[in-house]
Protein backbone atom coordinates (compact mmCIF):
# COMPACT_ATOMS: atom_id res chain seq x y z
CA UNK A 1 16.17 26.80 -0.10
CA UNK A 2 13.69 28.21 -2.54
CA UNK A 3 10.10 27.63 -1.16
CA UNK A 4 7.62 26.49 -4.41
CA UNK A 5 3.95 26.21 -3.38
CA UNK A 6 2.15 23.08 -5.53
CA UNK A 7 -1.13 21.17 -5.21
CA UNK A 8 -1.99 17.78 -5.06
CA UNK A 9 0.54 15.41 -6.19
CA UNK A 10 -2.23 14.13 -8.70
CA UNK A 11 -3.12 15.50 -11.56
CA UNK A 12 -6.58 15.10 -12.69
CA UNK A 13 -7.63 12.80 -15.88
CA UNK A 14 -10.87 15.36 -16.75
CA UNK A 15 -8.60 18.75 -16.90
CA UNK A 16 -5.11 19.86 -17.98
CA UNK A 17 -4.67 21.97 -14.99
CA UNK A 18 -3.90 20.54 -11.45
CA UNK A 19 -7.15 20.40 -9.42
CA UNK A 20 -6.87 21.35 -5.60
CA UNK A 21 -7.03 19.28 -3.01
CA UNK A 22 -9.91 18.91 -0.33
CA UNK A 23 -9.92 20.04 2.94
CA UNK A 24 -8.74 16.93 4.94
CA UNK A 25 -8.59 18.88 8.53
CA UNK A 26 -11.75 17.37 9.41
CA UNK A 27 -11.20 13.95 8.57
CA UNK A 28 -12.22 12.12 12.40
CA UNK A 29 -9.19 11.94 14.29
CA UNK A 30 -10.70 10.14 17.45
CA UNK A 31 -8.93 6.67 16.48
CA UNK A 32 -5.98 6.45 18.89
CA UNK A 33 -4.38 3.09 17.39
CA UNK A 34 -3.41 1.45 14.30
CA UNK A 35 -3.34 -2.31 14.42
CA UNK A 36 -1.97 -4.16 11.50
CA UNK A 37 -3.89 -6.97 10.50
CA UNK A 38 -1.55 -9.44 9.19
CA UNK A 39 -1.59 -13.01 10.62
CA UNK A 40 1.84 -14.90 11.00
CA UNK A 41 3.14 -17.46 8.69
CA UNK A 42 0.76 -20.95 9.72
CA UNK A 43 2.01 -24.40 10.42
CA UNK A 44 1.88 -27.61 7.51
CA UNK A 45 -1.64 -28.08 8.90
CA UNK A 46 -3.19 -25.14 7.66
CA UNK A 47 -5.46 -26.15 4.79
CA UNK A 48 -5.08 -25.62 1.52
CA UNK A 49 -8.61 -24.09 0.85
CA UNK A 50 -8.21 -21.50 2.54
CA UNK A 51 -4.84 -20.63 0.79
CA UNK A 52 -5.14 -17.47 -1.13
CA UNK A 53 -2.10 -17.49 -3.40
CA UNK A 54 0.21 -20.93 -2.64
CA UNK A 55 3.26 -21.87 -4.07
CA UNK A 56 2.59 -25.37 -6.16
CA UNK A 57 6.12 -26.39 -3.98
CA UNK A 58 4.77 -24.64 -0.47
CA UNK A 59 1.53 -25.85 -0.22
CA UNK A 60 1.76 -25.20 3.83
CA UNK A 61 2.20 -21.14 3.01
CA UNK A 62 -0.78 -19.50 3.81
CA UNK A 63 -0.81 -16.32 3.22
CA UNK A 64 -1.07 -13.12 5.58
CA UNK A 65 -5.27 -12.39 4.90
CA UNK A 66 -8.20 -10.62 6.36
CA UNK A 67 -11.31 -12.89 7.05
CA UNK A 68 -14.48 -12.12 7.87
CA UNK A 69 -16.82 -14.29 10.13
CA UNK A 70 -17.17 -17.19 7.40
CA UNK A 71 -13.36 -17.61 7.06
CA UNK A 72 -13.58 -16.11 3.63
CA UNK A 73 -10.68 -13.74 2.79
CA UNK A 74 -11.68 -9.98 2.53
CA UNK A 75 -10.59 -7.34 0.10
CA UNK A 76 -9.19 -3.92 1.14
CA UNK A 77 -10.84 -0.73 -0.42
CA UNK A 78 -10.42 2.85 -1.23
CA UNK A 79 -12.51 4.96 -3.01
CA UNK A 80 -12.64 4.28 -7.06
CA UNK A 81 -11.19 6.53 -9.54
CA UNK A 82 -13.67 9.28 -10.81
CA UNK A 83 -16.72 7.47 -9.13
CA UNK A 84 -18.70 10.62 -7.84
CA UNK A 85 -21.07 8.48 -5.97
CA UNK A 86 -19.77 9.12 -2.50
CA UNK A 87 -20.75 5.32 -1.03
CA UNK A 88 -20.54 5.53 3.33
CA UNK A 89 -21.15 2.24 4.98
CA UNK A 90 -20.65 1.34 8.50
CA UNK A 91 -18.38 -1.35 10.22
CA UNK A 92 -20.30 -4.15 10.99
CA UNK A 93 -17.39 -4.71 13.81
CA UNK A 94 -17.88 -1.34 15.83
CA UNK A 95 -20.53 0.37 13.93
CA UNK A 96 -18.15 2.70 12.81
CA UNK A 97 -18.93 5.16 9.72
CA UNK A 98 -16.46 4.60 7.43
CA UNK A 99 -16.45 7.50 4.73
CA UNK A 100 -16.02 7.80 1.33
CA UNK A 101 -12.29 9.19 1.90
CA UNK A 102 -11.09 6.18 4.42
CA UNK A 103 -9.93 2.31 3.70
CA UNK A 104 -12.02 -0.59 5.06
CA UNK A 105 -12.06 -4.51 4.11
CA UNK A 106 -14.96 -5.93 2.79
CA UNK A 107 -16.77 -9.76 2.39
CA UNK A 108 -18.70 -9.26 -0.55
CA UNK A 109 -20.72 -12.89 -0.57
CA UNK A 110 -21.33 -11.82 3.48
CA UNK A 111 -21.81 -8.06 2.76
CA UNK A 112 -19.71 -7.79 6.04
CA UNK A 113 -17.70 -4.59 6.01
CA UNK A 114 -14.81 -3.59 8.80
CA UNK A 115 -13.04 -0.76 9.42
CA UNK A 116 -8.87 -1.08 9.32
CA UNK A 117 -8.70 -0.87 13.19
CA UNK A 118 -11.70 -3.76 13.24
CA UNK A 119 -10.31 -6.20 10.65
CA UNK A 120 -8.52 -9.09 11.68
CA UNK A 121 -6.86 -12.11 10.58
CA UNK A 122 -8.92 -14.67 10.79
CA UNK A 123 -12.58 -15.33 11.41
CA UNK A 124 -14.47 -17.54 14.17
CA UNK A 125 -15.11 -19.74 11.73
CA UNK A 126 -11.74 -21.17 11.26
CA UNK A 127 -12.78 -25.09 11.77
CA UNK A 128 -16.29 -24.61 9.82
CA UNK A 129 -14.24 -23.26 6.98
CA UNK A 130 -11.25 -25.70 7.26
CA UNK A 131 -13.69 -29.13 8.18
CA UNK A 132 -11.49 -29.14 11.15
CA UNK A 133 -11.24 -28.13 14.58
CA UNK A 134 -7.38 -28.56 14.70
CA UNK A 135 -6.05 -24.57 14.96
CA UNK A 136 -2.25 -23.92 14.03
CA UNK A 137 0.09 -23.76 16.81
CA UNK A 138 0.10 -20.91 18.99
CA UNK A 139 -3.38 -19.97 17.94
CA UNK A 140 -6.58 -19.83 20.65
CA UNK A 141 -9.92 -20.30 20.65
CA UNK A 142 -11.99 -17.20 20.99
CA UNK A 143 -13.67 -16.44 24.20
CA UNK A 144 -17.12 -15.36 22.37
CA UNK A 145 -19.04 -16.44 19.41
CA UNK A 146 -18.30 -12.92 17.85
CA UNK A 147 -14.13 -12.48 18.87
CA UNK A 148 -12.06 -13.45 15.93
CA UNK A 149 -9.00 -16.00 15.84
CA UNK A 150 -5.86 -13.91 16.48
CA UNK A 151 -2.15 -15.57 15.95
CA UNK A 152 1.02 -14.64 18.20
CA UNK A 153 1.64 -11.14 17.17
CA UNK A 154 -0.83 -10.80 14.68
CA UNK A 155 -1.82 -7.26 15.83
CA UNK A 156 0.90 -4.43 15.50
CA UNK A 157 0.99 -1.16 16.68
CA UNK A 158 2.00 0.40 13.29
CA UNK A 159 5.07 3.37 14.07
CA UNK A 160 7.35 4.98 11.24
CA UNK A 161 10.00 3.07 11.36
CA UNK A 162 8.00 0.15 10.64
CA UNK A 163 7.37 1.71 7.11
CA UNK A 164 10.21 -0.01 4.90
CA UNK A 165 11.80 0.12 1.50
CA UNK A 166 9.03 -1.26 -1.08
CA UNK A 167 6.11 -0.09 1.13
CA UNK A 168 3.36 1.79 -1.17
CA UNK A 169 1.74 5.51 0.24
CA UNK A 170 -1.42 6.51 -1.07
CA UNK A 171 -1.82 10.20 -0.90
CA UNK A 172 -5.21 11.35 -1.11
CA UNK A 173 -8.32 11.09 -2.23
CA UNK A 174 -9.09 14.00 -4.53
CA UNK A 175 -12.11 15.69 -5.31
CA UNK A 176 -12.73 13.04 -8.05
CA UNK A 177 -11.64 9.87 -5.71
CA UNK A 178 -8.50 9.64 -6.76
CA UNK A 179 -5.24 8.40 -4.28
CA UNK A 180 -2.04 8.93 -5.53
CA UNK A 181 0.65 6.07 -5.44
CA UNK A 182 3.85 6.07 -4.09
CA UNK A 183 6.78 3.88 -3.85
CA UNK A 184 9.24 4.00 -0.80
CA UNK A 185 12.98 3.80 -1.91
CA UNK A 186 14.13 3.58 1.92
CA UNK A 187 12.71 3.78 5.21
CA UNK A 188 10.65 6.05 6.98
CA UNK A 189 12.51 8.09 9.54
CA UNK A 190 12.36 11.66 11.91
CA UNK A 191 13.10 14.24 9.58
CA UNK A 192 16.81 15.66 10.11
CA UNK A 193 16.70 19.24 12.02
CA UNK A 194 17.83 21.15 9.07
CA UNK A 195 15.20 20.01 6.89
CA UNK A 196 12.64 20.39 9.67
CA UNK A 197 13.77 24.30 10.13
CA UNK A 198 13.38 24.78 6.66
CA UNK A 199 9.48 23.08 5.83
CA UNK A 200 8.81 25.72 8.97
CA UNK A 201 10.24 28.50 8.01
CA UNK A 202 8.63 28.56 4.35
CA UNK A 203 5.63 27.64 5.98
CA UNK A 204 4.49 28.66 9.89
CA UNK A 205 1.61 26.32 9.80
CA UNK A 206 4.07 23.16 9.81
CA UNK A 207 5.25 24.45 13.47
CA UNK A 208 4.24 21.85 15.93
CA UNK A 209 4.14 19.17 13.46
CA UNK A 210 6.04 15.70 14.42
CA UNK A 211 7.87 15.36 10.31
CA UNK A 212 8.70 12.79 8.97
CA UNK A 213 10.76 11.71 5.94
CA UNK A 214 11.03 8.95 3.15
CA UNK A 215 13.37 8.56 -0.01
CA UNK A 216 10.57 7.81 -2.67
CA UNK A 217 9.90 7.82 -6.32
CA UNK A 218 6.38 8.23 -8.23
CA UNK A 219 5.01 9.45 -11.58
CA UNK A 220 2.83 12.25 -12.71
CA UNK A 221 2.37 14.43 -14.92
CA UNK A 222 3.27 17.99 -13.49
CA UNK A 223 6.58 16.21 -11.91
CA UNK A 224 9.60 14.98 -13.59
CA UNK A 225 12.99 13.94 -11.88
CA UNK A 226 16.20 16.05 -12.67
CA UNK A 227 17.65 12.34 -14.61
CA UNK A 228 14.69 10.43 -15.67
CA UNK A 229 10.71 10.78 -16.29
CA UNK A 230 9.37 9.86 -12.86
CA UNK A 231 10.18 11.93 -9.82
CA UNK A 232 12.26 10.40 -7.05
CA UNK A 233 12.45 13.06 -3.83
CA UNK A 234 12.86 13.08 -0.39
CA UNK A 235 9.03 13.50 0.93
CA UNK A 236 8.24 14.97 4.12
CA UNK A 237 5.16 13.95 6.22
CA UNK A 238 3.65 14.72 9.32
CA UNK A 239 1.60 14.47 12.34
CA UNK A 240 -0.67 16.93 13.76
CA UNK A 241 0.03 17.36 18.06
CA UNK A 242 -2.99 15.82 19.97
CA UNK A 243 -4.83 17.31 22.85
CA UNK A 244 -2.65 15.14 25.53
CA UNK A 245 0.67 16.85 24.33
CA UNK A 246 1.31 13.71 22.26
CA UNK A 247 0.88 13.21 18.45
CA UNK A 248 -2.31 12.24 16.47
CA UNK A 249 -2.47 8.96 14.85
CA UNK A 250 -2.85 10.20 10.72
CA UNK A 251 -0.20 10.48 8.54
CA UNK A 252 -0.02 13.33 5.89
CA UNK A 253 1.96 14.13 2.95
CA UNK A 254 3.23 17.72 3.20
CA UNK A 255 5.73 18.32 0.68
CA UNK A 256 9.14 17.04 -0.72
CA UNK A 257 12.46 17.72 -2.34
CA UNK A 258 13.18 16.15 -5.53
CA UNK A 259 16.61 14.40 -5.69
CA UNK A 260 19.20 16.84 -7.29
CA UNK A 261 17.39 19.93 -6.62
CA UNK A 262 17.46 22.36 -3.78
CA UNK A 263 13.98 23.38 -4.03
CA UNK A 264 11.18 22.82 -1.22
CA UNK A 265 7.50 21.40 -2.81
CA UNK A 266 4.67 22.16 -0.30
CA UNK A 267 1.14 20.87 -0.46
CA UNK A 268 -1.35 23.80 -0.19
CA UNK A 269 -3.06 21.20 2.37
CA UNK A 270 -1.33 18.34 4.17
CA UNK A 271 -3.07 15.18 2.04
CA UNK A 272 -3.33 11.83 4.03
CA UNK A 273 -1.76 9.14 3.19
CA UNK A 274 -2.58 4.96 3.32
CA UNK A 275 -0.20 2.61 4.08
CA UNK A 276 0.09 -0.68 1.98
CA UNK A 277 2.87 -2.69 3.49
CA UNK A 278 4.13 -5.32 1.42
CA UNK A 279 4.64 -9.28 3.08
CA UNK A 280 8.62 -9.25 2.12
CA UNK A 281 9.24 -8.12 5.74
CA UNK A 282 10.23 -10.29 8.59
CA UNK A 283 7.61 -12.67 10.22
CA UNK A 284 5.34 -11.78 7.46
CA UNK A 285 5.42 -14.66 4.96
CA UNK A 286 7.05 -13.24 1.96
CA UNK A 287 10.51 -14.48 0.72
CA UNK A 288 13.20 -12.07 2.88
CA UNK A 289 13.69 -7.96 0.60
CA UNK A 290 16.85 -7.50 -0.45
CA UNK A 291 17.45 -3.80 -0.34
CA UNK A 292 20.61 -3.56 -2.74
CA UNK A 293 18.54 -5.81 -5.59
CA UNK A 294 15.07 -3.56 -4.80
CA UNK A 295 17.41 -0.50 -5.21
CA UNK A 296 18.49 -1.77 -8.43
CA UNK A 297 14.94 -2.58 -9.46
CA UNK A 298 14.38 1.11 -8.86
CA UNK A 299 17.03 2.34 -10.58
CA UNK A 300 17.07 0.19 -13.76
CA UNK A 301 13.05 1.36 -13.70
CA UNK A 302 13.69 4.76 -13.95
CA UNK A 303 16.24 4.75 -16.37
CA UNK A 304 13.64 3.04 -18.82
CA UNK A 305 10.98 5.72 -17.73
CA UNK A 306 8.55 7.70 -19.77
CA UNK A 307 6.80 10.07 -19.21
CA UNK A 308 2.77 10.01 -17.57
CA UNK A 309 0.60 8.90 -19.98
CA UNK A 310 -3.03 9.74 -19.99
CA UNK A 311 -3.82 7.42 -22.26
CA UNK A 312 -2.77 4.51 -19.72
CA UNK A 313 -4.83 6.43 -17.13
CA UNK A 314 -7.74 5.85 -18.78
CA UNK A 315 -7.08 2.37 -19.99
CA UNK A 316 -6.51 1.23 -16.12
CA UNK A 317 -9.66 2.96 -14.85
CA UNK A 318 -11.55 1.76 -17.24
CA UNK A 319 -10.13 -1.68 -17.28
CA UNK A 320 -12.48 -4.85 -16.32
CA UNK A 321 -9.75 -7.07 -14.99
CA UNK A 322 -6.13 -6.41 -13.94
CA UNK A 323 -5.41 -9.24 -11.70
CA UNK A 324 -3.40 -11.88 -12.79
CA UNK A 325 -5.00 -15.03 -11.71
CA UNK A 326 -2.06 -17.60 -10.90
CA UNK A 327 -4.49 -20.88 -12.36
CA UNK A 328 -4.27 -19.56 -15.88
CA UNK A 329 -0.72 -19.61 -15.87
CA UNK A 330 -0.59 -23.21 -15.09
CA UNK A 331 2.47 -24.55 -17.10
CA UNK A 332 6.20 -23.54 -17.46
CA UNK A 333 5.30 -22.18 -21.13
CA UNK A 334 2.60 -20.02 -20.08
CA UNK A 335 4.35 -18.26 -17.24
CA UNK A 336 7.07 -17.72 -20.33
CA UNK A 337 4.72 -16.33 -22.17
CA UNK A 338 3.35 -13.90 -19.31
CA UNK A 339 7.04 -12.75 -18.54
CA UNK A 340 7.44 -11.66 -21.97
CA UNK A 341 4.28 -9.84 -21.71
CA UNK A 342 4.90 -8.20 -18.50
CA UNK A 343 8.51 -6.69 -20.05
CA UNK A 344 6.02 -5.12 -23.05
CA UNK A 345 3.90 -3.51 -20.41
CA UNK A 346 6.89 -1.87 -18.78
CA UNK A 347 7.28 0.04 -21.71
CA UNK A 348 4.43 1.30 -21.74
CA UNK A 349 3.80 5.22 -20.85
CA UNK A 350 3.17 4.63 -16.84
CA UNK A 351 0.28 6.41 -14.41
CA UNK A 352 1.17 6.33 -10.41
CA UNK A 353 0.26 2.63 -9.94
CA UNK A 354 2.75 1.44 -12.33
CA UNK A 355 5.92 2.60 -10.69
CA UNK A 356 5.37 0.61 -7.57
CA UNK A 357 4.01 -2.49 -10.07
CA UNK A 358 6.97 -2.40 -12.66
CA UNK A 359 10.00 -2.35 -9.84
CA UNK A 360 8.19 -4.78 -7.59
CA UNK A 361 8.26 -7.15 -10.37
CA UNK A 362 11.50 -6.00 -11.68
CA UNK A 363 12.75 -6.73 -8.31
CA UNK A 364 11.21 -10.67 -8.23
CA UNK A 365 13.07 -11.25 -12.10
CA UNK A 366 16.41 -9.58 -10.44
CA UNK A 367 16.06 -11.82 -7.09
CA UNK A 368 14.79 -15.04 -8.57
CA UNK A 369 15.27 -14.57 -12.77
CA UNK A 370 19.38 -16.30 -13.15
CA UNK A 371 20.07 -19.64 -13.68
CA UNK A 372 17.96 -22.70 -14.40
CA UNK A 373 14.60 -21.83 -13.92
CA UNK A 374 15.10 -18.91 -12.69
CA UNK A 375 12.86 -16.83 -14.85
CA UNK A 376 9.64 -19.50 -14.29
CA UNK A 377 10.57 -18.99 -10.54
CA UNK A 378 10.52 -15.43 -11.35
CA UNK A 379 6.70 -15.31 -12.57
CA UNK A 380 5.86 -17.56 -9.89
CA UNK A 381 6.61 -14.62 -7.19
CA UNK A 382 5.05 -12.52 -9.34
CA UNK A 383 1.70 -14.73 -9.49
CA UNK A 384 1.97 -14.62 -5.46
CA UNK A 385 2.92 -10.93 -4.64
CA UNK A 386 2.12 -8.05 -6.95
CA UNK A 387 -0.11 -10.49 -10.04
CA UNK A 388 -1.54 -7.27 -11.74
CA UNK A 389 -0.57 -5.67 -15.19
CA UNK A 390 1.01 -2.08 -14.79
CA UNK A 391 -0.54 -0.50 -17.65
CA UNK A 392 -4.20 -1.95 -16.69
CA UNK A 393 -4.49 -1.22 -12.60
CA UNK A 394 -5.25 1.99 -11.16
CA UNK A 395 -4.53 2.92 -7.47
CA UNK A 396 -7.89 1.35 -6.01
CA UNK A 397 -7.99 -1.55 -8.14
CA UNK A 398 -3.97 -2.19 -6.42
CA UNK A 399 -4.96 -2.11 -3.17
CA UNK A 400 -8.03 -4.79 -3.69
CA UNK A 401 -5.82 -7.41 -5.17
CA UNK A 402 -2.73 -6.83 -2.92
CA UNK A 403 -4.66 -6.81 0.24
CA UNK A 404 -5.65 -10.86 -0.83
CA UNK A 405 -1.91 -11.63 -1.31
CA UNK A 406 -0.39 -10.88 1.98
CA UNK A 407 -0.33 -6.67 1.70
CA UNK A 408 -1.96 -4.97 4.96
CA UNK A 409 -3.84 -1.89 4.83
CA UNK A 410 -3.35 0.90 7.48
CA UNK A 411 -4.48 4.20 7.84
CA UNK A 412 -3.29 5.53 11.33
CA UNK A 413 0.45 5.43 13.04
CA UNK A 414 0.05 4.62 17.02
CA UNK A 415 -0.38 7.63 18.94
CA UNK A 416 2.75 8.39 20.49
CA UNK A 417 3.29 11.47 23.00
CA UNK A 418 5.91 14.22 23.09
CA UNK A 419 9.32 13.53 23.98
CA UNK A 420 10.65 16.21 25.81
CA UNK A 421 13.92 17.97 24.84
């Protein structure tokens, strides 16, 4: 295979030429664990202020959400597009820096701010917020004023193969704040031999690297797919070895092979990548993924692509609101009306966000759209799981209103050690 060097998967909005990527190799790598921070589906008793997004017919659901001390439900965050003001806080969990480049969740009415390995479920609060001291089954008490409420397996050890099909990567930032999104078609797996040889031999300083691989798809503007506008490839990531003879805990993006082609794309750096993984796995709360409908979702998607369009670029990062709020879509007529305007959007020239946003609600018209009803049942999944417009919601603003419907952020793998041949 043909070895082509590129940059950054992103293209920057303020020039017509790629711009490089930072120097991520000394990004902290003293974090040895990843917990996911999504709480299990609760009991009937749960109540229903403290539901984020509910079903009007499953009042009980209450959604997977990070809470700070108050009980109130914290957003996830990433740096915003092309803001140059480089804002550093500190976890007020373990005191943590958290940097301009990483993911935290914040309160803002509490100004409480945690890192990803700090947030949790639910707060101490639980009965103050609820009016009650009844706690869903399974859950305990905490054993100090400070400890929050955790739920049977609430905290997961995040490894590859718990990325899925429909999980979002977010390679990056860039220099101007910028992550770059990406959709997984499949799962995340060990990268086969042959392709593992290869990504060394074109480049040396890959050797020692644990590599990883995903079928994905994305849009931007330097890449098109060999069929359609966006790019769908097999992308390779990896992790750097760790002092112990093990593996480190981040994740980076260090190249791919578009579908059709025979040519290897490497990074000039390895990027990092954030992990948004949707609630439509098991235990999580979401209705169950079906792969072979989300793989037509994709595919019926990219046939209708077009190409990157700057002028959507600017539009979502300049956009006030995105979110779909599911009160203003109250009646059966409304939500009509929102499901034609959601088909308009889709034509619309797309930026990175708005693969991942046009198949995931492709996907909830394919699974829930036939037969009477179907297509208000439709919306209503919509309203729940990915309510944002795809022409109006860059990368950061995605990750704030996902991480309130059920979508956990992670930033770290676990740290695993070397398995000897």
């Amino acid at each position: 295979m043909a070895a082509l060097r590129r940059v950054s998967s992103f293209t920057s909005l303020l020039s017509k030429s790629p711009q490089p990527v930072k120097d991520f190799d000394c990004i902290s790598q003293e974090k040895s664990k990843e917990f996911v921070t999504i709480a299990q589906p609760t009991c009937p008793s749960v109540p229903a202020e403290l539901l984020v997004y509910a079903d009007a017919d499953s009042a009980s659901l209450a959604l997977a959400a990070v809470r700070c001390l108050k009980g109130h439900v914290m957003t996830g965050h990433i740096s915003k597009e092309l803001w140059l003001r480089r804002y550093i806080t500190r976890c007020s969990s373990c005191a943590t820096r958290i940097s301009a480049s990483a993911a935290s969740y914040t309160c803002k009415d509490c100004k409480y701010s945690l890192c990803v390995d700090c947030a949790a479920p639910f707060s101490t609060s639980w009965a103050a917020a609820s009016g009650s001291s009844a706690l869903p089954s399974g859950w305990t008490l905490p054993s100090t004023p400070s400890a929050p409420f955790c739920a049977p397996g609430a905290l997961l050890p995040l490894t590859p193969s718990d990325v899925m099909t429909g999980d979002i990567l977010l390679a990056g930032p860039d220099w101007w704040g910028i992550h770059h999104i990406i959709l997984c078609r499949g799962p995340m797996k060990p990268a086969s031999e042959h392709m593992a040889r290869q990504l060394v031999k074109n480049e040396q300083r890959l050797s020692g690297l644990e590599l990883f691989e995903c079928a994905t798809i994305e849009s931007s503007r330097p890449l098109k797919g060999a069929t359609c506008h966006w790019y769908a490839a097999t992308t390779y990531f990896g992790r750097h070895p760790a002092p112990d003879g093990g593996f480190q805990c981040e994740l980076f993006q260090i190249g791919d092979v578009g579908d059709g082609t025979n040519i290897i794309g490497i990074n000039n750096e390895p990027v990092p990548v954030k992990l948004l993984l949707h609630p439509c796995r098991p235990g999580r709360g979401g209705p169950p993924l079906d792969i072979e409908l989300f793989k037509a979702a994709v595919e019926q998607s990219a046939e209708a692509s077009k190409r990157w369009s700057r002028r959507t670029a600017i539009s979502a990062i300049t956009a006030r609101r995105s979110r779909l709020e599911a009160g203003d879509y109250a009646d059966v007529s409304a939500r009509a009306r929102l499901m034609e305007d959601l088909r308009r959007r889709w034509s619309k020239g797309p930026i990175c966000s708005s693969v991942a946003i046009q198949i995931w609600q492709r996907y909830f018209e394919l699974a829930f759209g036939s037969g009477p009803g179907g297509e208000d049942l439709a919306v209503r999944h919509i309203l729940q799981w990915m309510p944002v417009l795809c022409d109006k919601t860059a990368p950061s603003a995605l990750l704030k209103a996902l991480s309130t419907c059920g979508w956990a952020v992670c930033e770290n793998l676990r740290a695993t050690r070397r398995v000897e041949a």
